[in-house]
Protein backbone atom coordinates (compact mmCIF):
# COMPACT_ATOMS: atom_id res chain seq x y z
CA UNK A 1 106.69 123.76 133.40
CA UNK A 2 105.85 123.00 130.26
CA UNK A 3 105.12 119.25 131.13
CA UNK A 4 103.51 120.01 134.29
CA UNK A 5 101.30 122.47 131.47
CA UNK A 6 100.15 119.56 129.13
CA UNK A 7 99.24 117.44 132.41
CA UNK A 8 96.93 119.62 133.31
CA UNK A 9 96.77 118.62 137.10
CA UNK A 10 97.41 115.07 136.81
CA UNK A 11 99.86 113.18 138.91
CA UNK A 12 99.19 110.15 136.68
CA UNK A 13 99.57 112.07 133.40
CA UNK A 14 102.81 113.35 134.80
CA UNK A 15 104.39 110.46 135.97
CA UNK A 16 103.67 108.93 132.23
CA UNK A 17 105.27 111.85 130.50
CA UNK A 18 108.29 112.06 132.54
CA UNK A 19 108.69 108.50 132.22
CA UNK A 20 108.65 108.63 127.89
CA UNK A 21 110.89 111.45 128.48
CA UNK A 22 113.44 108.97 130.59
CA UNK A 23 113.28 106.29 128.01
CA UNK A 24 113.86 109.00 125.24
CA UNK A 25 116.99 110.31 126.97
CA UNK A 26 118.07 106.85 128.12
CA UNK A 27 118.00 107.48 131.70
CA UNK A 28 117.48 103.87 133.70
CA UNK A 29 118.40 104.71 137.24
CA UNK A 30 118.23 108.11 139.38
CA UNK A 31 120.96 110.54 138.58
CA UNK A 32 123.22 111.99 141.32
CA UNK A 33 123.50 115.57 139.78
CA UNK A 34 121.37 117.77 138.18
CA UNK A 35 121.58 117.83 134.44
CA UNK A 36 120.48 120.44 131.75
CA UNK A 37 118.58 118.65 129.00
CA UNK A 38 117.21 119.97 125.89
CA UNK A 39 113.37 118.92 125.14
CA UNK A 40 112.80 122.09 122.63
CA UNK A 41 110.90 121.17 119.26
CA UNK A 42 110.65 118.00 117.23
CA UNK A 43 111.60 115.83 120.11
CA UNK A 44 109.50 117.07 122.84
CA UNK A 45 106.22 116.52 120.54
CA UNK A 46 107.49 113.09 119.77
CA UNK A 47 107.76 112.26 123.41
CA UNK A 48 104.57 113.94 124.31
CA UNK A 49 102.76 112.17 121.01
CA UNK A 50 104.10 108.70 122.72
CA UNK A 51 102.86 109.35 125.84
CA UNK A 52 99.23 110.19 124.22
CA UNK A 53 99.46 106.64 122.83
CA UNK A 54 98.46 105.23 126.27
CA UNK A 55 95.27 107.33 126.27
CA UNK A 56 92.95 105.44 124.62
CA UNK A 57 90.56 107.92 122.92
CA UNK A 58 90.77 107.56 119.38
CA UNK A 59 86.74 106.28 119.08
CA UNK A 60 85.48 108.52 120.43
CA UNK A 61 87.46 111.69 118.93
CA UNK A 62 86.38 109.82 115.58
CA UNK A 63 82.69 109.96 116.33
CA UNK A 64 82.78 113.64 117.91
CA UNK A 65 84.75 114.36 114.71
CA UNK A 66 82.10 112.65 112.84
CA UNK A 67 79.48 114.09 114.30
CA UNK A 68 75.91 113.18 113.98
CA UNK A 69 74.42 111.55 110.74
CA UNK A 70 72.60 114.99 109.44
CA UNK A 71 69.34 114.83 108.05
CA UNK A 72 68.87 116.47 104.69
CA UNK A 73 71.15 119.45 104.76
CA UNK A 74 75.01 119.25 104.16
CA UNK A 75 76.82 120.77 106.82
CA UNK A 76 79.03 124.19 106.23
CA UNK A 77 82.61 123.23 105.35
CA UNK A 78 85.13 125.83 106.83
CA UNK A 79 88.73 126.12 106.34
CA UNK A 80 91.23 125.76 108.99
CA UNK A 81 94.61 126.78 110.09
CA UNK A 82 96.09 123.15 110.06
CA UNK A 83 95.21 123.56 106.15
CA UNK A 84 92.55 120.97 106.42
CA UNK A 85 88.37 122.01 106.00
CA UNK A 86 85.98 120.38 108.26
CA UNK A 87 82.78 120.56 109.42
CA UNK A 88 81.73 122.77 112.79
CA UNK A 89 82.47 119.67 114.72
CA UNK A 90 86.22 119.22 113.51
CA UNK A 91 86.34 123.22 113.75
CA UNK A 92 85.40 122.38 117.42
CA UNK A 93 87.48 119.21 118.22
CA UNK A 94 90.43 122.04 116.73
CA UNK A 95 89.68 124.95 119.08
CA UNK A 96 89.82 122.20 122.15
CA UNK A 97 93.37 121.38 120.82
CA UNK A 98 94.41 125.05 120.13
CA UNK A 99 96.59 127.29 122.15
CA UNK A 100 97.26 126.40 126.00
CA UNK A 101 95.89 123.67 127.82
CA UNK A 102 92.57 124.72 129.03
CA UNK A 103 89.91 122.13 131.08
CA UNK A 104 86.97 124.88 131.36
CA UNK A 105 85.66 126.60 128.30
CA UNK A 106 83.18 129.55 128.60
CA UNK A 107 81.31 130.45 125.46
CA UNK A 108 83.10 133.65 124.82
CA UNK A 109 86.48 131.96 124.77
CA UNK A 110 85.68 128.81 122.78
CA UNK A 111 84.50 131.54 120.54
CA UNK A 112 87.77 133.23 120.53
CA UNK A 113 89.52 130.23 120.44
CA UNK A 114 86.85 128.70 116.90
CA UNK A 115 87.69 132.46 115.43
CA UNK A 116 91.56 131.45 115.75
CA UNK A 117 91.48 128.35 113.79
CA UNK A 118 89.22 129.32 111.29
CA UNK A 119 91.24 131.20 108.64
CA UNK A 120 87.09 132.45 106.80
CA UNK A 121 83.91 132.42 108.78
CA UNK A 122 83.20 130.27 111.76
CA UNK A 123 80.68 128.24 112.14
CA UNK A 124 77.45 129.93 113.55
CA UNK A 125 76.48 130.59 117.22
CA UNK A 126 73.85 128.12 116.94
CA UNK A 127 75.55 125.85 115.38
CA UNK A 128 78.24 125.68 117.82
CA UNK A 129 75.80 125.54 120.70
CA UNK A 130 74.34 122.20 119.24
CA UNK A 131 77.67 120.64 118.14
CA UNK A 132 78.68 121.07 121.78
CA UNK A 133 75.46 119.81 123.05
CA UNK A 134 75.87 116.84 120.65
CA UNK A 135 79.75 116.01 121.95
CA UNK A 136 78.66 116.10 125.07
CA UNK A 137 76.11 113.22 124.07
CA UNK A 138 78.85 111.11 122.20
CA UNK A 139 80.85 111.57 124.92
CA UNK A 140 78.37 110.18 126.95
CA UNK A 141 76.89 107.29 124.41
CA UNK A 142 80.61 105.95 124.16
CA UNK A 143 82.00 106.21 127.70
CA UNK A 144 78.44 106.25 130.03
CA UNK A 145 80.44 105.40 132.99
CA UNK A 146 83.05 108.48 132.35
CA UNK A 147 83.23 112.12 132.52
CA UNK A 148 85.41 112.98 129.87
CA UNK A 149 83.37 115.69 128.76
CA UNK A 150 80.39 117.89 129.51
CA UNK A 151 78.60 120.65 128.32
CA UNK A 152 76.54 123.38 130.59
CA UNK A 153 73.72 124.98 128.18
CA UNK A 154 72.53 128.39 129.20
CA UNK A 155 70.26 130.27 127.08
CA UNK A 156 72.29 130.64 123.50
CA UNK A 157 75.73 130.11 125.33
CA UNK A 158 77.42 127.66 127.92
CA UNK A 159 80.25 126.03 129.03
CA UNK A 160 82.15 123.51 127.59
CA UNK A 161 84.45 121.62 130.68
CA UNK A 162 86.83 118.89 129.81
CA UNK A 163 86.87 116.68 133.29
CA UNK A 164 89.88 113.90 132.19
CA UNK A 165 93.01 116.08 131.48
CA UNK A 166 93.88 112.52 129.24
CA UNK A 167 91.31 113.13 126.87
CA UNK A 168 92.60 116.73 126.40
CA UNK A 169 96.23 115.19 126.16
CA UNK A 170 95.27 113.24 123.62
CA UNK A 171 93.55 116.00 121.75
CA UNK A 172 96.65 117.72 121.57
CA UNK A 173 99.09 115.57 121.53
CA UNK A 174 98.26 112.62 119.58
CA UNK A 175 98.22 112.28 115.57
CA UNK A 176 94.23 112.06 115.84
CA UNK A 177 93.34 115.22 114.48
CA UNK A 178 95.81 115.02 111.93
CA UNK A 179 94.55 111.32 110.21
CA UNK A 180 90.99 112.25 110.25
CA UNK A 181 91.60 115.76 108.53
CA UNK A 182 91.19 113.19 105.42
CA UNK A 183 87.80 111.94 105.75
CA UNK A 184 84.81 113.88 104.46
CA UNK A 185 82.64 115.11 107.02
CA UNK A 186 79.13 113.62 106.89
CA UNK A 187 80.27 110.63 105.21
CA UNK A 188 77.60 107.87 106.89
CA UNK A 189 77.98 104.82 108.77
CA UNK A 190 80.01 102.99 106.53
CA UNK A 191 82.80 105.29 106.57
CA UNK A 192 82.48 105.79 110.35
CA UNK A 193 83.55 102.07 110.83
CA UNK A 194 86.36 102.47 109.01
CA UNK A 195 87.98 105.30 110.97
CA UNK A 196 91.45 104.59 112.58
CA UNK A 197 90.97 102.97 115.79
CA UNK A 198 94.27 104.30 117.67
């Protein structure tokens, strides 16, 4: 269940997990009888974090991570329950990753979800609004013939939908996240380019 959870309606997505978990428990050939196995804790992430290596979507979590180049003001820091700080767009990028698998995000519980993994003060309403408006615009900018990942604005809320349950896998299950909680937000171009390209 728990697989069949992190696939999030994939058949493909499935198929790729069960497969890392064969090659992790060294099974090369159908079995003739059922067989308890034990994929609790360190060695189901490490299974699930290989199968998120064959999702490529490491650019383009490092320029929604990034975020826009701002003009003039610095953007809010906020600290975070990974014990990491980012800006409202890693705060986002977070709540995505957070709890269960979810593809469809109303307002009020990507709210709930930004309140969880902020240990101070989110980020502001409007704030959010236009950080999700602006992922949805990277996600289009980067892969234009791709839904990955869309926004629906309504007045001062919306709905934040993530159409490739691969991109959500990798979210969650990849070291992404984790290797770009070292980079300053709103660091310019120059560092941009030399994000990790996983």
């Amino acid at each position: 269940m728990r697989l069949a959870e992190e696939a999030c309606g994939s058949p493909q997505l499935m198929q790729r997990i069960c497969l890392d978990v064969c090659f992790d428990l060294g099974i090369r050939h159908e079995q003739t009888e059922k067989t308890a196995i034990n994929l609790e804790g360190t060695r189901l992430h490490s299974i699930l974090e290989q199968s998120s290596t064959h999702a490529d979507f490491g650019t383009m979590v490092a320029n929604m991570h990034q975020g826009p180049k701002t003009r003039g003001t610095e953007r809010r820091v906020h600290n975070l329950i990974d014990g990491s700080e980012g800006d409202v767009y890693r705060v986002l990028l977070l709540a995505l990753a957070h709890g269960n698998p979810t593809m469809v995000l109303p307002y009020n519980l990507l709210m709930e979800r930004i309140e969880a993994v902020c240990t101070g003060e989110p980020p502001a309403a409007s704030s959010i609004v236009q950080a999700c408006r602006q992922l949805d615009a990277i996600a289009k900018r980067i892969a234009p013939t791709e839904r990955v990942l869309e926004w629906t604005d309504q007045e001062l809320t919306g709905t934040l939908s993530i159409v490739n349950p691969y991109f959500l896998f990798y979210l969650r299950c990849s070291r992404k996240l984790q290797t770009l909680a070292s980079i300053k937000p709103n660091a310019g171009s120059d560092q941009q380019r030399s994000l990790p390209m996983d």
